[in-house]
Protein backbone atom coordinates (compact mmCIF):
# COMPACT_ATOMS: atom_id res chain seq x y z
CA UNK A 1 -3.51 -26.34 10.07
CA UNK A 2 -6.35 -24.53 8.30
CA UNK A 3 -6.55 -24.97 4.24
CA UNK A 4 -6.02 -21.44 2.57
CA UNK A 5 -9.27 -20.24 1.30
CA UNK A 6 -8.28 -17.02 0.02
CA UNK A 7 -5.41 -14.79 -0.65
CA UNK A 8 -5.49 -11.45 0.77
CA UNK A 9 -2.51 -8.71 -0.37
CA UNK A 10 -1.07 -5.44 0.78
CA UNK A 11 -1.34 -3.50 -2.45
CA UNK A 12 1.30 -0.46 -3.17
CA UNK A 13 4.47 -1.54 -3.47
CA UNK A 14 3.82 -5.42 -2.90
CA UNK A 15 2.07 -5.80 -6.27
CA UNK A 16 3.19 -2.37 -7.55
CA UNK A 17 6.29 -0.59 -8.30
CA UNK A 18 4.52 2.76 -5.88
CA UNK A 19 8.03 4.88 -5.62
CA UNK A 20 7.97 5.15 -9.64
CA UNK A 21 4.49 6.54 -9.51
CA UNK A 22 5.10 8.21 -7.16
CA UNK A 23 7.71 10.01 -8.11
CA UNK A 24 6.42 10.35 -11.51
CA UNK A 25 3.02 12.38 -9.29
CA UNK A 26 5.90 14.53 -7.25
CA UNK A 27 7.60 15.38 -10.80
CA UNK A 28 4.04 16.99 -11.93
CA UNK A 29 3.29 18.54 -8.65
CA UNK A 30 7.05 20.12 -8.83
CA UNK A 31 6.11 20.99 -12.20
CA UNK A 32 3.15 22.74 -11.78
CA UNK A 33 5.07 24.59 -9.16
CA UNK A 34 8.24 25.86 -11.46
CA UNK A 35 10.22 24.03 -9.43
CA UNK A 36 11.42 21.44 -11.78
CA UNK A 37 15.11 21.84 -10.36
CA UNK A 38 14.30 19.98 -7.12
CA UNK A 39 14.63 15.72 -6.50
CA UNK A 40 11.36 14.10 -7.53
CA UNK A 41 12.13 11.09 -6.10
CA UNK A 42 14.14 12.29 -2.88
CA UNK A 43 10.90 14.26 -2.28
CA UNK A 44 8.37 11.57 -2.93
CA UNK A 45 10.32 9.20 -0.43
CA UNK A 46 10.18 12.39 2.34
CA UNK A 47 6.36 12.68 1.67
CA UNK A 48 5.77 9.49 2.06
CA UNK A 49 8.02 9.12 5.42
CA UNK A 50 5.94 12.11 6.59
CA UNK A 51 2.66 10.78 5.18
CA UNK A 52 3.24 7.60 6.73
CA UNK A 53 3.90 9.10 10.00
CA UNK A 54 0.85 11.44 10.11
CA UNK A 55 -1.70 8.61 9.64
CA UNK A 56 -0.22 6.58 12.01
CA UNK A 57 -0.60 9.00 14.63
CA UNK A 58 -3.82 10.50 15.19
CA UNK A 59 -7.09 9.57 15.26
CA UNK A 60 -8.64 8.15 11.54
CA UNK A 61 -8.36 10.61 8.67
CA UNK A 62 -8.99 10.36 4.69
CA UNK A 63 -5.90 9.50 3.03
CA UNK A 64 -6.25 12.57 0.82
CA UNK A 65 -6.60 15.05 3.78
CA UNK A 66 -3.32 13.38 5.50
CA UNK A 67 -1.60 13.69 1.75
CA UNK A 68 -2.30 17.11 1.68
CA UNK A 69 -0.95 17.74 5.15
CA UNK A 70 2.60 15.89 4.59
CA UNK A 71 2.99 17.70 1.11
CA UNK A 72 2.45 20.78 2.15
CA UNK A 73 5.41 19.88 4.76
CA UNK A 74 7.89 18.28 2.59
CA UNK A 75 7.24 21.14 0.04
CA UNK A 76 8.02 24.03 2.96
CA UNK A 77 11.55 21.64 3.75
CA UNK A 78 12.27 22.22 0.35
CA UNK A 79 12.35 25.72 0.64
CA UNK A 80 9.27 25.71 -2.00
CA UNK A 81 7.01 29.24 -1.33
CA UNK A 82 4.37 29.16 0.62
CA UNK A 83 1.60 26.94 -1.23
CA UNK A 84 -1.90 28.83 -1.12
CA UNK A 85 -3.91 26.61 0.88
CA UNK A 86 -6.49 26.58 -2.35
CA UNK A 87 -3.50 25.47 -4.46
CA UNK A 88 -2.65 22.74 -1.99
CA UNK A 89 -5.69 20.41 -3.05
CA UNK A 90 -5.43 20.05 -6.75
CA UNK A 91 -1.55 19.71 -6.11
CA UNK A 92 -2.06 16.76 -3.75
CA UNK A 93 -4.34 15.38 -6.23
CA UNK A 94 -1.63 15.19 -8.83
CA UNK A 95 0.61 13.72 -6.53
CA UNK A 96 -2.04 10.56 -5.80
CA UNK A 97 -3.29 10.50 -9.35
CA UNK A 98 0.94 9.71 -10.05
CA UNK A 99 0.70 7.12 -7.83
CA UNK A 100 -2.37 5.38 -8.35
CA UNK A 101 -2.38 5.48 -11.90
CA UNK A 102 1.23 5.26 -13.17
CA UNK A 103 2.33 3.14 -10.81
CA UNK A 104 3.06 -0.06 -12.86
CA UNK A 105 3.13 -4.25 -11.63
CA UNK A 106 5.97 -5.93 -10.31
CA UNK A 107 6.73 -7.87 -13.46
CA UNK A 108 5.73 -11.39 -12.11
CA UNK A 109 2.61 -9.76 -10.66
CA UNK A 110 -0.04 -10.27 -13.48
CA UNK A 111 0.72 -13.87 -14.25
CA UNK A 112 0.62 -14.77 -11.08
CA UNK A 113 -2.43 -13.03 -10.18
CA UNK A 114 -3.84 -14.67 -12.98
CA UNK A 115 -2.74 -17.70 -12.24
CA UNK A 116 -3.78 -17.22 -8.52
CA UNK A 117 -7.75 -16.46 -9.20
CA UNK A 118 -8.68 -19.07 -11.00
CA UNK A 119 -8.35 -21.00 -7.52
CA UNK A 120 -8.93 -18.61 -4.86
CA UNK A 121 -10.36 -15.03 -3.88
CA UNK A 122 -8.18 -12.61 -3.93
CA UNK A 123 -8.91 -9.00 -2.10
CA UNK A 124 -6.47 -6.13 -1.46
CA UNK A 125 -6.10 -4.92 1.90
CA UNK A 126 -4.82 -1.14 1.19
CA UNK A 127 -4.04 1.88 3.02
CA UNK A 128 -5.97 4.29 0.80
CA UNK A 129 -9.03 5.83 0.03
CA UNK A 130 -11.79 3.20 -1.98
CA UNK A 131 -11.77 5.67 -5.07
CA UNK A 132 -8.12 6.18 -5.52
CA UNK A 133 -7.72 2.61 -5.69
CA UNK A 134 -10.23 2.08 -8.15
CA UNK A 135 -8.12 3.75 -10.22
CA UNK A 136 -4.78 1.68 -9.63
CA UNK A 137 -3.32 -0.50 -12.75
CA UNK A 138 -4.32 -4.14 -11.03
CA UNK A 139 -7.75 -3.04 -9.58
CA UNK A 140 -9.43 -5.35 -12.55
CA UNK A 141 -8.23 -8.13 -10.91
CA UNK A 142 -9.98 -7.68 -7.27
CA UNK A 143 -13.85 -8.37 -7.36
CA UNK A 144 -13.60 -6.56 -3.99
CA UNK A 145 -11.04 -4.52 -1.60
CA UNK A 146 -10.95 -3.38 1.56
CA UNK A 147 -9.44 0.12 2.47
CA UNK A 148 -8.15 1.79 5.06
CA UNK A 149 -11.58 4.48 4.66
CA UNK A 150 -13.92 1.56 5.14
CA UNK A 151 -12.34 0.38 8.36
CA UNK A 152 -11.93 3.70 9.14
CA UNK A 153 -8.17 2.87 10.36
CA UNK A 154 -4.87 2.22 9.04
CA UNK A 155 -2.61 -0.91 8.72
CA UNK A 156 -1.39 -2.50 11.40
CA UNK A 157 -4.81 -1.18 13.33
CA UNK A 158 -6.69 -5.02 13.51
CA UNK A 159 -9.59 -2.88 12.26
CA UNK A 160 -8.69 -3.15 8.96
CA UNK A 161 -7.86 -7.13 8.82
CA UNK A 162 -10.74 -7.70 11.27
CA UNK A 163 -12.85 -6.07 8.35
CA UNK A 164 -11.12 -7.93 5.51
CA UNK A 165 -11.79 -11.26 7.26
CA UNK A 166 -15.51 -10.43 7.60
CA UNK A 167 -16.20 -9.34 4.32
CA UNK A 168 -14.41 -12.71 3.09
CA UNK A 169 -16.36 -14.48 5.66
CA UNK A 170 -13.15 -16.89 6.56
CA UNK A 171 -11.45 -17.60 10.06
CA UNK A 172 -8.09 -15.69 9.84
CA UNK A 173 -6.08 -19.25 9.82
CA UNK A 174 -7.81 -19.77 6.33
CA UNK A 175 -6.26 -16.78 4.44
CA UNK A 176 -2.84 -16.16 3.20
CA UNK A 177 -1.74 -12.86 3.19
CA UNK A 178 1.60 -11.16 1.28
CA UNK A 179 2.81 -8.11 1.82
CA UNK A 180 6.08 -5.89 0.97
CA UNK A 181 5.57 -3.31 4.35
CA UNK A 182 6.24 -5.37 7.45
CA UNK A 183 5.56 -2.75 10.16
CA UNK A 184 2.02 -2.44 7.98
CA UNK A 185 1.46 -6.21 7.47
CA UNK A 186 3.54 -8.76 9.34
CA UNK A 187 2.62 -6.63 12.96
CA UNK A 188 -0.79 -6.30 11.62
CA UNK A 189 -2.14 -9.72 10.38
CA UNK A 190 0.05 -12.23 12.53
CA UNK A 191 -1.65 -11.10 16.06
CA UNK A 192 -4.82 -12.61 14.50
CA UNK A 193 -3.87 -15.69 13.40
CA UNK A 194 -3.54 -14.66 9.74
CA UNK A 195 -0.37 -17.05 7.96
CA UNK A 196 1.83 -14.06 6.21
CA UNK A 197 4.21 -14.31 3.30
CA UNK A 198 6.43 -11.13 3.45
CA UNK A 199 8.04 -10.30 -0.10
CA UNK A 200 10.90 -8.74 0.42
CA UNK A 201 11.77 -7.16 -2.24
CA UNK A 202 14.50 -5.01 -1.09
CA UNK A 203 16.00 -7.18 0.82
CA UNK A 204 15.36 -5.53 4.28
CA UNK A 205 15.54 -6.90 7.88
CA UNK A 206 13.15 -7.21 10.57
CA UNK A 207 13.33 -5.69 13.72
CA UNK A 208 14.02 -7.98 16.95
CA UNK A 209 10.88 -7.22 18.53
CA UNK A 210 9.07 -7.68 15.45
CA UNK A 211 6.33 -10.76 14.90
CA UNK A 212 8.00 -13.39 12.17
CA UNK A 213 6.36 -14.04 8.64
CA UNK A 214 5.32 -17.69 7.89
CA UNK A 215 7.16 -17.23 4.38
CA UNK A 216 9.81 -14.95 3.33
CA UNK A 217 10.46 -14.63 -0.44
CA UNK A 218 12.14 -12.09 -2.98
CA UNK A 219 8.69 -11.49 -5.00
CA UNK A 220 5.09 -13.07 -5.63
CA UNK A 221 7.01 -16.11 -7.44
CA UNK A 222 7.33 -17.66 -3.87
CA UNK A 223 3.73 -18.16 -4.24
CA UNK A 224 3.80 -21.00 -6.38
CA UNK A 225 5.79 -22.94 -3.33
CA UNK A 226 3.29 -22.20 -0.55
CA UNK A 227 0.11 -22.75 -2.74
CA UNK A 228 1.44 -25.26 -5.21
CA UNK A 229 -0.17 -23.69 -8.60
């Protein structure tokens, strides 16, 4: 078996708490809307569902312009008024500015990370647009980062690790990668040979059909036992 060279990571949610920025963006938008009577967080998790579901199926578009679309939707389910489609922008950017920026680290995530770089690269592998990440809480950490806008296509697509694995210049048995999202991660990295640690944080179950993880563990602790640091 390959030595790990590097240590690749899905981002939101695996390093960060994203539902708390999240819903902390959807409490603004709802806000700015006089609507602050409605679930932030019940409609965060139904944007997301529906955001999630967009991107995964049609052809490649920005992350902002399929945010946009699935807000507009969950807002309409809501029974919120008809957004003005030149409100619907700056709305969707207070949504992703919740969610980039005031999404805070799992709280074992910067010492580990830490700990982590001083032996290997590290790089992100993230289904968002490059300049909303730049903005995230942990992006100090990642000399580099590949995103779902410069592959062009969404995790699982093998676009995305394909392009991670180039730009680290390593054969996919030589990286490690951990991820939260399995549908995202484990069905996206395994079919190329990448070894995956799935943190399961919420202590989900895999489907039957689905690929298995090389590691399972509760958070980024489990770390220390498959890289011995």
């Amino acid at each position: 078996m390959d030595a790990i060279k590097a240590v690749t990571f899905d981002y939101f949610g695996t390093l960060v708490d994203v539902d708390a920025g999240g819903t902390a963006g959807m409490a603004q938008v709802l806000s700015r809307l006089g609507r602050g009577d409605l679930d932030a967080a019940a409609l965060y998790l139904d944007w997301d569902m529906r955001n999630v579901q967009l991107y995964r199926s049609s052809a490649y578009r920005r992350y902002r312009e399929v945010a946009a679309e699935a807000l507009a939707a969950t807002l309409a389910e809501a029974g919120v008024e008809q957004v003005d489609t030149d409100q619907l922008p700056p709305l969707t950017e207070t949504l992703l500015t919740g969610l980039v920026e005031q999404a805070p680290p799992h709280p074992e995530v910067p010492e580990i990370l830490a700990l982590l770089a001083a032996k290997y690269p590290l790089m992100p592998i993230t289904n968002m647009d490059s300049d909303l990440f730049a903005r995230s809480r942990l992006a100090s950490f990642f000399p580099s980062v590949t995103t779902a806008e410069m592959a062009r296509a969404y995790k699982p697509s093998e676009r995305i690790f394909r392009l991670a694995l180039e730009r680290l210049a390593l054969a996919p048995g030589e990286v490690l990668h951990a991820s939260l999202a399995s549908w995202a991660d484990i069905d996206g990295a395994k079919p190329l040979g990448m070894r995956v640690v799935w943190i399961n944080r919420t202590g989900d179950r895999l489907g039957p059909w689905q690929p298995r993880p090389d590691h399972e563990f509760a958070d980024l602790n489990g770390l220390r036992e498959v890289l011995a640091f």
